[in-house]
PDB file of N, CA and C in Angstrom:
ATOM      1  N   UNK A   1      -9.834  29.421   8.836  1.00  0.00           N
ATOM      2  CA  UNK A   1     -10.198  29.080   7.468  1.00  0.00           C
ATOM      3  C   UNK A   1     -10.383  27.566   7.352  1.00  0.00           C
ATOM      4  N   UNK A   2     -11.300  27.448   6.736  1.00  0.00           N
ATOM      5  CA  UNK A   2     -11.605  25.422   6.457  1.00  0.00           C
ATOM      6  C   UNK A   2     -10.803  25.379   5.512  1.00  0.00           C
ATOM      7  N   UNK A   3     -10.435  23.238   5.664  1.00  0.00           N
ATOM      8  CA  UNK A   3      -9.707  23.166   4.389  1.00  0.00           C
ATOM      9  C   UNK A   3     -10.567  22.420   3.730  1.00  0.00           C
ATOM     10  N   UNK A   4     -10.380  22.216   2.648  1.00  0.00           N
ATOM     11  CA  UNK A   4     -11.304  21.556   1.687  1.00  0.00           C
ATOM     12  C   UNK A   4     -10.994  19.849   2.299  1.00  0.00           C
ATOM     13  N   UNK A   5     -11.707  19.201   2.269  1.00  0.00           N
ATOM     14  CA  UNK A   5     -12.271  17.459   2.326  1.00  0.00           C
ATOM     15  C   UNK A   5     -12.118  16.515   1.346  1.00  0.00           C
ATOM     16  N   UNK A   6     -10.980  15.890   1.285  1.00  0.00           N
ATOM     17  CA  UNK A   6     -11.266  15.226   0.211  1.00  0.00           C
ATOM     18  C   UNK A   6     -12.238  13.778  -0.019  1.00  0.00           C
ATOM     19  N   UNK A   7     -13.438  14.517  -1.350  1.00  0.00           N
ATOM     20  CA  UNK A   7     -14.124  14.108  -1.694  1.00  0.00           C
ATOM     21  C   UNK A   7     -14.155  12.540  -1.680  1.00  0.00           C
ATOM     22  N   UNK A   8     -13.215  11.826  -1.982  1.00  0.00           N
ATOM     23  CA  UNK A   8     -13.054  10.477  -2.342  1.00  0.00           C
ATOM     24  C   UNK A   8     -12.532   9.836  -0.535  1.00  0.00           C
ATOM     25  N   UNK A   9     -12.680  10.518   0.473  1.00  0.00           N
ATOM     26  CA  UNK A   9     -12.923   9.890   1.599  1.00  0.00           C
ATOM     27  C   UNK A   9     -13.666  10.825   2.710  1.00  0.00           C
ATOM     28  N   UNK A  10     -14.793  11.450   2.177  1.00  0.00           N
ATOM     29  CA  UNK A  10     -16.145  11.908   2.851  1.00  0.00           C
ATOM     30  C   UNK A  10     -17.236  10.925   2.562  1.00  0.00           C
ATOM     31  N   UNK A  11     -17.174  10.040   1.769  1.00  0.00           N
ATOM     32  CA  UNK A  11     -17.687   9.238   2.332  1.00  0.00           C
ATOM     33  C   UNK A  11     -17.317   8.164   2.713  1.00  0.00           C
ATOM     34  N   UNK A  12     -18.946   8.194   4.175  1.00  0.00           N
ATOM     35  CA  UNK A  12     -19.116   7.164   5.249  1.00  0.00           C
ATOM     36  C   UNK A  12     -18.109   5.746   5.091  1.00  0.00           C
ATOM     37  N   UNK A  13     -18.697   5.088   3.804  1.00  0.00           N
ATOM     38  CA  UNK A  13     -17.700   3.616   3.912  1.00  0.00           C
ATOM     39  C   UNK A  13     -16.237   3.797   3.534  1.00  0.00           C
ATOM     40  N   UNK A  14     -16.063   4.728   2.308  1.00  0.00           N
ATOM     41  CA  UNK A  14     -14.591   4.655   2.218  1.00  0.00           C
ATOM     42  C   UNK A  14     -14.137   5.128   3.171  1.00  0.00           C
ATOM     43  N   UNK A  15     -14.075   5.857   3.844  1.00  0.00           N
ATOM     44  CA  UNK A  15     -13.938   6.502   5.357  1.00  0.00           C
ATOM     45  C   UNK A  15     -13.449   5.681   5.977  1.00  0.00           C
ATOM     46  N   UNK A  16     -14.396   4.431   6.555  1.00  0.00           N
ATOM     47  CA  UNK A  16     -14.404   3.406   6.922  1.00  0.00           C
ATOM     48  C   UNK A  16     -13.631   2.240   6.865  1.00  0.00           C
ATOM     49  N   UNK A  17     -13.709   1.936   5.535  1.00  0.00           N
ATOM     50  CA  UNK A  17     -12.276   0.503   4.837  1.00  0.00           C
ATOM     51  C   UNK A  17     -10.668   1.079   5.052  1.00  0.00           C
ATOM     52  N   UNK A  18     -10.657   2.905   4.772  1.00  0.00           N
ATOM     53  CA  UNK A  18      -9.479   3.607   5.257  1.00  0.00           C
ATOM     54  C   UNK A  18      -8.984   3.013   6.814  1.00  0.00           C
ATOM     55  N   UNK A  19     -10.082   3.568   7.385  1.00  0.00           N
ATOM     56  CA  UNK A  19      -9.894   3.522   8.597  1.00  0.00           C
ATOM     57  C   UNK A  19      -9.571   2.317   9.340  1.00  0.00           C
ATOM     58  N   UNK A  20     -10.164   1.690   8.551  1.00  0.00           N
ATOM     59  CA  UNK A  20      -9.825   0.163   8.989  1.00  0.00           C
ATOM     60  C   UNK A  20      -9.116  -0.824   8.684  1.00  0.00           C
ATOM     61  N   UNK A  21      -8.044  -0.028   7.246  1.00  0.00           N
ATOM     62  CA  UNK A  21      -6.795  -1.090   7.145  1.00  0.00           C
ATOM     63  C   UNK A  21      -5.710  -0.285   7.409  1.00  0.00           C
ATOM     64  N   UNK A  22      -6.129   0.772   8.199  1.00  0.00           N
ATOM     65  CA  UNK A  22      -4.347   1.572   8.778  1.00  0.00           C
ATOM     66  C   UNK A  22      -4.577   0.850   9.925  1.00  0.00           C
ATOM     67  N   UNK A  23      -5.542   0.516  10.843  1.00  0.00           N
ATOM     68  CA  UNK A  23      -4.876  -0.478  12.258  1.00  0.00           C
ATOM     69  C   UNK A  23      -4.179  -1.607  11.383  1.00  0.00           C
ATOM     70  N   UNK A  24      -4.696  -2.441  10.268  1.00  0.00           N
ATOM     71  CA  UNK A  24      -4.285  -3.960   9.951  1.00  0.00           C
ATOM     72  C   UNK A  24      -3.164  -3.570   8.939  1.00  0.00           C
ATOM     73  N   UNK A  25      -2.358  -4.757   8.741  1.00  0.00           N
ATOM     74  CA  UNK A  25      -1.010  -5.245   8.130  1.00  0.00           C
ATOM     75  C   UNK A  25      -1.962  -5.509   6.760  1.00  0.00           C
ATOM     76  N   UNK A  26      -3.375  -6.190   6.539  1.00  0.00           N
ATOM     77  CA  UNK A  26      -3.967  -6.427   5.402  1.00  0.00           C
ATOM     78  C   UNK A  26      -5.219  -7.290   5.898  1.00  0.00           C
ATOM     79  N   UNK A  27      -6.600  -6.783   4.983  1.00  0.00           N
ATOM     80  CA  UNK A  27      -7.653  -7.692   5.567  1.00  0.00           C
ATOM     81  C   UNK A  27      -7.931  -7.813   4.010  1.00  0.00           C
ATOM     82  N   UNK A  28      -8.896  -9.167   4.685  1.00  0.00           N
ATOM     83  CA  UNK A  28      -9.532  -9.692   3.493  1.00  0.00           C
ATOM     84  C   UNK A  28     -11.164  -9.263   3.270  1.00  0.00           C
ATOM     85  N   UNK A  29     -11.516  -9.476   2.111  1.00  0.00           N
ATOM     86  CA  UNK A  29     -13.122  -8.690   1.947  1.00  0.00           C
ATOM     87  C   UNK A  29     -13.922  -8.718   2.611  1.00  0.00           C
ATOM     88  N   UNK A  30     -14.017 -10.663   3.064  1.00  0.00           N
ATOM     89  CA  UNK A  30     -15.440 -10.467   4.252  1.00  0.00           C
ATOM     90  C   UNK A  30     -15.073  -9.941   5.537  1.00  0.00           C
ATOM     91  N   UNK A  31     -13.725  -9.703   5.749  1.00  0.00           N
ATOM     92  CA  UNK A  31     -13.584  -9.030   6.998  1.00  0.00           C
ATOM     93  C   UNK A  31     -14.338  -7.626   7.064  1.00  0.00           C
ATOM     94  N   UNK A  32     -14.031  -6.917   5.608  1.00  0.00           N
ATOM     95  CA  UNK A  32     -14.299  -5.645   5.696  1.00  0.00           C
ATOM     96  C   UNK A  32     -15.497  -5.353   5.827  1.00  0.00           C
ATOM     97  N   UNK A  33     -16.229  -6.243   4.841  1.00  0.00           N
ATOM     98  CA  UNK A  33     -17.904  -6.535   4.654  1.00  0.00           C
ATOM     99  C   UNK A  33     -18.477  -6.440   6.250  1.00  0.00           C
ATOM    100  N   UNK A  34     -17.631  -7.075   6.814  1.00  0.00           N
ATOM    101  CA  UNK A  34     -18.516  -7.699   8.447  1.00  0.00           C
ATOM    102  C   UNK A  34     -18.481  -6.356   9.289  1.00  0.00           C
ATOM    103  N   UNK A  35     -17.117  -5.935   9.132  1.00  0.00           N
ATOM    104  CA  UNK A  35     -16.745  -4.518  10.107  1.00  0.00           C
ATOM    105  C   UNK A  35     -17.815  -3.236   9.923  1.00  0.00           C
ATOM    106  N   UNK A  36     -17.978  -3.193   8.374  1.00  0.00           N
ATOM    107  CA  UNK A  36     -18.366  -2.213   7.561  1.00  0.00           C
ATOM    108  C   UNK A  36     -20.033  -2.119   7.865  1.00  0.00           C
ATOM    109  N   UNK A  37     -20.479  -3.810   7.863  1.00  0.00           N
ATOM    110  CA  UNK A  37     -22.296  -3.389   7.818  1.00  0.00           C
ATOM    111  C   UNK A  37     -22.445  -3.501   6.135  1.00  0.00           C
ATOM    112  N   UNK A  38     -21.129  -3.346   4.910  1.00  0.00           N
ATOM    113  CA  UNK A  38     -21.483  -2.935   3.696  1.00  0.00           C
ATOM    114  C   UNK A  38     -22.054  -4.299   3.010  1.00  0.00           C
ATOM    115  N   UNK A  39     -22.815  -3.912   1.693  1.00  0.00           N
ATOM    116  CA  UNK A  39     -23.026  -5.262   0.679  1.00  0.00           C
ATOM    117  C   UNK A  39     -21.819  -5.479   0.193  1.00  0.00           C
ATOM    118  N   UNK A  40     -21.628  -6.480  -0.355  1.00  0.00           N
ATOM    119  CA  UNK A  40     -21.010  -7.066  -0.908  1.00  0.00           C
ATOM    120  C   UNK A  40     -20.257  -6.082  -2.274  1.00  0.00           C
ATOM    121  N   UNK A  41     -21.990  -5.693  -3.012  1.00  0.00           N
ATOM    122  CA  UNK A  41     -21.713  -5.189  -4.274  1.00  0.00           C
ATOM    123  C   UNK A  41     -21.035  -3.552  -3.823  1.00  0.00           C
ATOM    124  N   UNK A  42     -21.672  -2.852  -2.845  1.00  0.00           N
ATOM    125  CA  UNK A  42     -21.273  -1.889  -2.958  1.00  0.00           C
ATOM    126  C   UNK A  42     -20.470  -1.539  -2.171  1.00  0.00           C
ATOM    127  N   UNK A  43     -19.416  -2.805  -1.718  1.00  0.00           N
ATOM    128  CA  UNK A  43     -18.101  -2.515  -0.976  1.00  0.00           C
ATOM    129  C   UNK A  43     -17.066  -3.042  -2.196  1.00  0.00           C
ATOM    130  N   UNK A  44     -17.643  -3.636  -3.226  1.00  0.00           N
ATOM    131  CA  UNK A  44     -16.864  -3.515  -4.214  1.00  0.00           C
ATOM    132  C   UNK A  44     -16.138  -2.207  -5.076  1.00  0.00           C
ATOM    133  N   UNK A  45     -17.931  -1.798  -5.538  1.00  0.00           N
ATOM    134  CA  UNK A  45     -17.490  -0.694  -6.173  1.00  0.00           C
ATOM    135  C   UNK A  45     -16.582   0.410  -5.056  1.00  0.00           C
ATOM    136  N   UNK A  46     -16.785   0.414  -3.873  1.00  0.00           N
ATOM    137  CA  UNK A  46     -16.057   1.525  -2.842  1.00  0.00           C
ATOM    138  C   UNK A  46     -14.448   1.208  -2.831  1.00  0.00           C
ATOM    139  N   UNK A  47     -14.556  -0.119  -3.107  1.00  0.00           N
ATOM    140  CA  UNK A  47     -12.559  -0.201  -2.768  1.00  0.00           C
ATOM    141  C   UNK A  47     -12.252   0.020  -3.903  1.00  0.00           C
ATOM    142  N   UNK A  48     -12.914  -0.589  -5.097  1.00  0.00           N
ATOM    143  CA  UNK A  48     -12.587   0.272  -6.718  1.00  0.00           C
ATOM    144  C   UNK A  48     -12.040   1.504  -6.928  1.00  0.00           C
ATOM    145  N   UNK A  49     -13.080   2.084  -6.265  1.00  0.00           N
ATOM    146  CA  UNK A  49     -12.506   3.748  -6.874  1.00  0.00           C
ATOM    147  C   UNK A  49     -11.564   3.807  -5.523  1.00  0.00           C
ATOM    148  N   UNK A  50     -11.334   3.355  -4.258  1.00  0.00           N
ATOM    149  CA  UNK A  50      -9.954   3.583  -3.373  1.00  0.00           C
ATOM    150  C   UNK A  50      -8.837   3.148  -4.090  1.00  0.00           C
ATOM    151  N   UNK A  51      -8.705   2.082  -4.960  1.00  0.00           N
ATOM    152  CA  UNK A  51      -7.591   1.394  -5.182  1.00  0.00           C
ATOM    153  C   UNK A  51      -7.514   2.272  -6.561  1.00  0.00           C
ATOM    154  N   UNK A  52      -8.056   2.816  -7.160  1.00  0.00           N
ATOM    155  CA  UNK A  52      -8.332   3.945  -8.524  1.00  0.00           C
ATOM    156  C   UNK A  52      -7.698   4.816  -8.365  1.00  0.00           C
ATOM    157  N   UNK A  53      -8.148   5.298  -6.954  1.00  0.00           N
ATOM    158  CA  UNK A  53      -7.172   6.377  -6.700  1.00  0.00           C
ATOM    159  C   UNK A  53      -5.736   6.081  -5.993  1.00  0.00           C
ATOM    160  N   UNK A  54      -4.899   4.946  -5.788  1.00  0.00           N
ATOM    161  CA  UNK A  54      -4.238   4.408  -5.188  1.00  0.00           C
ATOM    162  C   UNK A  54      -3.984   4.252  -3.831  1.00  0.00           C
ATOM    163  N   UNK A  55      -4.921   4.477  -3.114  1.00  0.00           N
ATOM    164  CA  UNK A  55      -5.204   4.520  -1.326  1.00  0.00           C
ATOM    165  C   UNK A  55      -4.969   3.398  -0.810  1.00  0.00           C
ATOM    166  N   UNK A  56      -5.905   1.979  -1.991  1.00  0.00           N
ATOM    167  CA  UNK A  56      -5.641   0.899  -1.419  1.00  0.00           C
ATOM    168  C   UNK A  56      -5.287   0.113  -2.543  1.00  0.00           C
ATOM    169  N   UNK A  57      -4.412  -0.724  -2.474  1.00  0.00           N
ATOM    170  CA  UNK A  57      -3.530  -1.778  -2.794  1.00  0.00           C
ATOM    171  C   UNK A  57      -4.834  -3.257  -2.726  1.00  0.00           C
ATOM    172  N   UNK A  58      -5.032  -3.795  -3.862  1.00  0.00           N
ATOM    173  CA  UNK A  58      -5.842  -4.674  -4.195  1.00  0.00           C
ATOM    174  C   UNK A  58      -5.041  -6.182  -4.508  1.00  0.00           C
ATOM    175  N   UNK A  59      -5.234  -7.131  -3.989  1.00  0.00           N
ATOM    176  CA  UNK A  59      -4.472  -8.320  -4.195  1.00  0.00           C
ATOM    177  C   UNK A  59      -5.766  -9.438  -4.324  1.00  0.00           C
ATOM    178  N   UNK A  60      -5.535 -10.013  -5.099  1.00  0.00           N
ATOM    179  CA  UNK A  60      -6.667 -10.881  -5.879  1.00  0.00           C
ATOM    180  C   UNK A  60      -6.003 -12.494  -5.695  1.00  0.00           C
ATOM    181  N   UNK A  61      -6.077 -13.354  -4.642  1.00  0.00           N
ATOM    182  CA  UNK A  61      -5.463 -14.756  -4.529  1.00  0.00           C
ATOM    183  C   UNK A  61      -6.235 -15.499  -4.553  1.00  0.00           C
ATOM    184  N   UNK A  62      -5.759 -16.644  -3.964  1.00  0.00           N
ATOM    185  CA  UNK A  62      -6.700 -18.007  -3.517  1.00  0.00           C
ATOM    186  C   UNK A  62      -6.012 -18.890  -2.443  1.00  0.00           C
ATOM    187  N   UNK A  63      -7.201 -19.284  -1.630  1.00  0.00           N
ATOM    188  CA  UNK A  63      -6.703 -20.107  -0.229  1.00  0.00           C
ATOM    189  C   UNK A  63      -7.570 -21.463  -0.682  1.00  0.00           C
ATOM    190  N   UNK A  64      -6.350 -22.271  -0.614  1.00  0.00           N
ATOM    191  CA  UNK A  64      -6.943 -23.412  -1.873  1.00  0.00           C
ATOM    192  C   UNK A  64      -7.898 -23.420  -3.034  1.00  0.00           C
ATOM    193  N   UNK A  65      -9.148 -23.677  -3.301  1.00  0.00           N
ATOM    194  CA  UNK A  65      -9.598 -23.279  -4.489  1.00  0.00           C
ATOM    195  C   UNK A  65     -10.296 -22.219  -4.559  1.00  0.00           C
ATOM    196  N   UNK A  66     -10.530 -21.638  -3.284  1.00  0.00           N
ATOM    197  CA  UNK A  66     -11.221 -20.825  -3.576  1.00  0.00           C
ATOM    198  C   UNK A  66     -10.830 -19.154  -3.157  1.00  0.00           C
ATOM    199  N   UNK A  67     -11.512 -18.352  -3.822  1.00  0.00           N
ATOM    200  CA  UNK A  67     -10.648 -16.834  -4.075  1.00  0.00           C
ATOM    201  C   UNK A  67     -10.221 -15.934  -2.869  1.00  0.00           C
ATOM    202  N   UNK A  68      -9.323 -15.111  -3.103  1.00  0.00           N
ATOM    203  CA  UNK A  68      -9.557 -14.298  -1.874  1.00  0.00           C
ATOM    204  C   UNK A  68      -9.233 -13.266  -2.452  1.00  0.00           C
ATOM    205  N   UNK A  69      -9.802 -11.865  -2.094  1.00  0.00           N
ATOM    206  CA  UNK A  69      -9.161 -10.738  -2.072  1.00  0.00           C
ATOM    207  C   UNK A  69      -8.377 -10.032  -0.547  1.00  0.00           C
ATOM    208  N   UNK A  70      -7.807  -9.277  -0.577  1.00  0.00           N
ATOM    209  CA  UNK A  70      -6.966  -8.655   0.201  1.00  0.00           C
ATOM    210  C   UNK A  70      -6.479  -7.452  -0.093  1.00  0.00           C
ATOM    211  N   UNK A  71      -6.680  -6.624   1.042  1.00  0.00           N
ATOM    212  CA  UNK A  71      -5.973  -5.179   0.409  1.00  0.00           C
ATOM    213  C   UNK A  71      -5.942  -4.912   1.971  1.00  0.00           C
ATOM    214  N   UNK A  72      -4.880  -3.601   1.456  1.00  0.00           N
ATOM    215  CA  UNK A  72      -4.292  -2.706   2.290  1.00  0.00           C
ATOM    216  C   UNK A  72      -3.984  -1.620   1.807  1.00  0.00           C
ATOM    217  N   UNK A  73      -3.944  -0.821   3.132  1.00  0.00           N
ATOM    218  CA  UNK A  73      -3.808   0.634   2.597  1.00  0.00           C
ATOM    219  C   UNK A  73      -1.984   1.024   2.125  1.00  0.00           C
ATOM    220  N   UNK A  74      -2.144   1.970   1.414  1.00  0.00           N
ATOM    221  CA  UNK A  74      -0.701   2.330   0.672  1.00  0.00           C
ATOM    222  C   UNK A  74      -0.175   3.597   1.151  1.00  0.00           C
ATOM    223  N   UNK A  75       0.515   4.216   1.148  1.00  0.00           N
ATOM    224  CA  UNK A  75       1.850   4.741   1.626  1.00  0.00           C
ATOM    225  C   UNK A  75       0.730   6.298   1.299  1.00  0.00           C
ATOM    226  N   UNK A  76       0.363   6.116  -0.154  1.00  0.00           N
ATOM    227  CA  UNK A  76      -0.796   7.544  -0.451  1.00  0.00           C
ATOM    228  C   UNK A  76      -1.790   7.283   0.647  1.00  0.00           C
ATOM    229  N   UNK A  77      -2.517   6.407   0.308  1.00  0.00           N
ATOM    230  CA  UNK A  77      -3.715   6.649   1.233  1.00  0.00           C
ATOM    231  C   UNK A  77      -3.394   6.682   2.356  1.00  0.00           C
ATOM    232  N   UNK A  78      -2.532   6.481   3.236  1.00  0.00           N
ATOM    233  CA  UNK A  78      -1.913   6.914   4.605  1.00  0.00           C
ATOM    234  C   UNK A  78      -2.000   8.288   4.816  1.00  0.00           C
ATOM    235  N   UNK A  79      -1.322   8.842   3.513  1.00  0.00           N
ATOM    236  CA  UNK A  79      -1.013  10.121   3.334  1.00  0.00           C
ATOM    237  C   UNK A  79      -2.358  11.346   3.629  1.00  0.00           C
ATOM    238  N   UNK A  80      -3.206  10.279   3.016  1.00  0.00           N
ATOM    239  CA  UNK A  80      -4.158  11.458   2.455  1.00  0.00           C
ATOM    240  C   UNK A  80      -5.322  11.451   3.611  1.00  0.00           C
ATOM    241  N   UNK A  81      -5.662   9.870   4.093  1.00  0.00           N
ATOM    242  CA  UNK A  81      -6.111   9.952   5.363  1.00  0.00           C
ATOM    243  C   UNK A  81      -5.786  11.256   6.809  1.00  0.00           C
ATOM    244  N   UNK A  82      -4.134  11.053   6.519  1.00  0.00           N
ATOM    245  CA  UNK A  82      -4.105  12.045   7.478  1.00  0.00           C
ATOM    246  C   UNK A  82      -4.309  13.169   7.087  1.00  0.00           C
ATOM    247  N   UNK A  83      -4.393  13.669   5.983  1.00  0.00           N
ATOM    248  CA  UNK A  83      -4.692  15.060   5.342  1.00  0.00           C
ATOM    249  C   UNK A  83      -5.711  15.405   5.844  1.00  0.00           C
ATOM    250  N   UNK A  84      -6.704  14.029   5.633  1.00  0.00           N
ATOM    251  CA  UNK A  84      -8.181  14.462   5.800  1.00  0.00           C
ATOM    252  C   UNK A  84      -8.662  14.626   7.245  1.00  0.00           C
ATOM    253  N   UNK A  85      -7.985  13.650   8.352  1.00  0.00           N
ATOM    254  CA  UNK A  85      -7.961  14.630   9.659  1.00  0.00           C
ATOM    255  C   UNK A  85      -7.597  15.876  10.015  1.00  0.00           C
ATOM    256  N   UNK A  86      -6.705  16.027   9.469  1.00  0.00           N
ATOM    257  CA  UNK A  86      -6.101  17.740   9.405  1.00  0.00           C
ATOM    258  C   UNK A  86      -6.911  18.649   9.325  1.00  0.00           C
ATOM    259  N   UNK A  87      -7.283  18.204   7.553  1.00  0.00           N
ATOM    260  CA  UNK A  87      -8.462  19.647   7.598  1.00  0.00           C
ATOM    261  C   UNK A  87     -10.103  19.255   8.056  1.00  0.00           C
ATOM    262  N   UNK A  88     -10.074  18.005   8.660  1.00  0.00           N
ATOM    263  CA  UNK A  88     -11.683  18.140   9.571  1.00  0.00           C
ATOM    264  C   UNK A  88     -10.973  18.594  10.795  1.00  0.00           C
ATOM    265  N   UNK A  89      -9.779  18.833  11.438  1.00  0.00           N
ATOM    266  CA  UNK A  89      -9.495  19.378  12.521  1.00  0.00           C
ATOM    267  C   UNK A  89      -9.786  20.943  12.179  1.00  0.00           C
ATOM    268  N   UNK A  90      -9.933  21.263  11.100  1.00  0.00           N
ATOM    269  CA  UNK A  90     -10.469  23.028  10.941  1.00  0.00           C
ATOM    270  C   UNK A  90     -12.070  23.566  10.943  1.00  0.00           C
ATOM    271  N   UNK A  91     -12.396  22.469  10.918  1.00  0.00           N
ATOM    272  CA  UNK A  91     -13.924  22.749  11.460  1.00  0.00           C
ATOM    273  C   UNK A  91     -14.200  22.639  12.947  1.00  0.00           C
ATOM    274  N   UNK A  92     -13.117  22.003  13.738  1.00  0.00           N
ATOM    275  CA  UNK A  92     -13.999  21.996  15.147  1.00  0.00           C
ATOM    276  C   UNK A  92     -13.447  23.727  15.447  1.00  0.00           C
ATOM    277  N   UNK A  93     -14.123  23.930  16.627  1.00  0.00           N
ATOM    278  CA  UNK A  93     -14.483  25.008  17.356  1.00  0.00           C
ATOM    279  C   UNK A  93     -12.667  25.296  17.944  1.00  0.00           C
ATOM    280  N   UNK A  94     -12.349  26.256  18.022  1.00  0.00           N
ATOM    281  CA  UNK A  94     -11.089  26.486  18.587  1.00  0.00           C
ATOM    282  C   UNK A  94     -10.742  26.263  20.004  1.00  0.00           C
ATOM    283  N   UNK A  95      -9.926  25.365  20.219  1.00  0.00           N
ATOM    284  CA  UNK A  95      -9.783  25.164  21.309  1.00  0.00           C
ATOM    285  C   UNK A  95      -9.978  23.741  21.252  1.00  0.00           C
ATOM    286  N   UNK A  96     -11.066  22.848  20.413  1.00  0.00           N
ATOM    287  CA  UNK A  96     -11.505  21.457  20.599  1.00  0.00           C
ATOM    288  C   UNK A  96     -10.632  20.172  19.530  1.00  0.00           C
ATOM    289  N   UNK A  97      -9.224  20.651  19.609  1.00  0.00           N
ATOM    290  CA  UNK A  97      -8.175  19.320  18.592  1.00  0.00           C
ATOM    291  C   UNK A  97      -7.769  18.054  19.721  1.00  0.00           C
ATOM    292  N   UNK A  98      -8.030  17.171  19.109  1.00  0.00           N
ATOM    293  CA  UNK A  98      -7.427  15.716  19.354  1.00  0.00           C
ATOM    294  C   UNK A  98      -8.903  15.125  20.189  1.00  0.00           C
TER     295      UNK A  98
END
C-alpha cells in the first residue's frame, strides 16, 4: 500500500533547502540560493511556507550593517522529512529499500 507524500515537501526546492539544512547546524540564504540553482524571490516564498509550517526555523540578523538571514531545520521538519522517506520507500519495487 502507498503512503500518502507530504505535499509541502514534494516539491523539488523545498525538498531541497530540507535536505540541505539536516547535513548543516544552520545556513544562510545565499548559501541556499547557490546550492539550490533557486531565485532569490522564489526561494523566499519556498522557506515561507517551510517556516509556516514550522520545518524551518527563520532567524533574521545582521553581520555588521548589513542583513542576514539564517535558518535551520526544526525538530518537526526533521520529523516529517523522515516521514517523507518512509512513505517514498513504499513506492519502490519490493525488495529495492535503502
Amino acid at each position: 500500500m502507498f503512503k500518502p507524500l507530504d505535499p509541502l515537501l514534494h516539491s523539488e526546492l523545498r525538498l531541497a533547502v530540507v535536505s540541505l539544512l539536516i547535513g548543516v547546524e544552520e545556513a544562510e540564504f545565499p548559501y541556499i540560493k547557490e546550492q539550490t540553482g533557486a531565485t532569490a524571490g522564489n526561494l523566499s516564498v519556498q522557506i515561507d511556507k517551510l517556516s509556516a509550517a514550522g520545518y524551518v526555523e527563520v532567524e533574521k540578523t545582521f553581520k555588521g550593517k548589513r542583513p542576514c538571514t539564517l535558518c535551520r531545520i526544526t525538530p518537526a521538519g526533521l520529523q516529517a522529512f523522515e516521514a517523507y522517506v518512509e512513505a517514498l520507500r513504499t513506492y519502490l519495487p519490493v525488495g529495492q529499500s535503502s
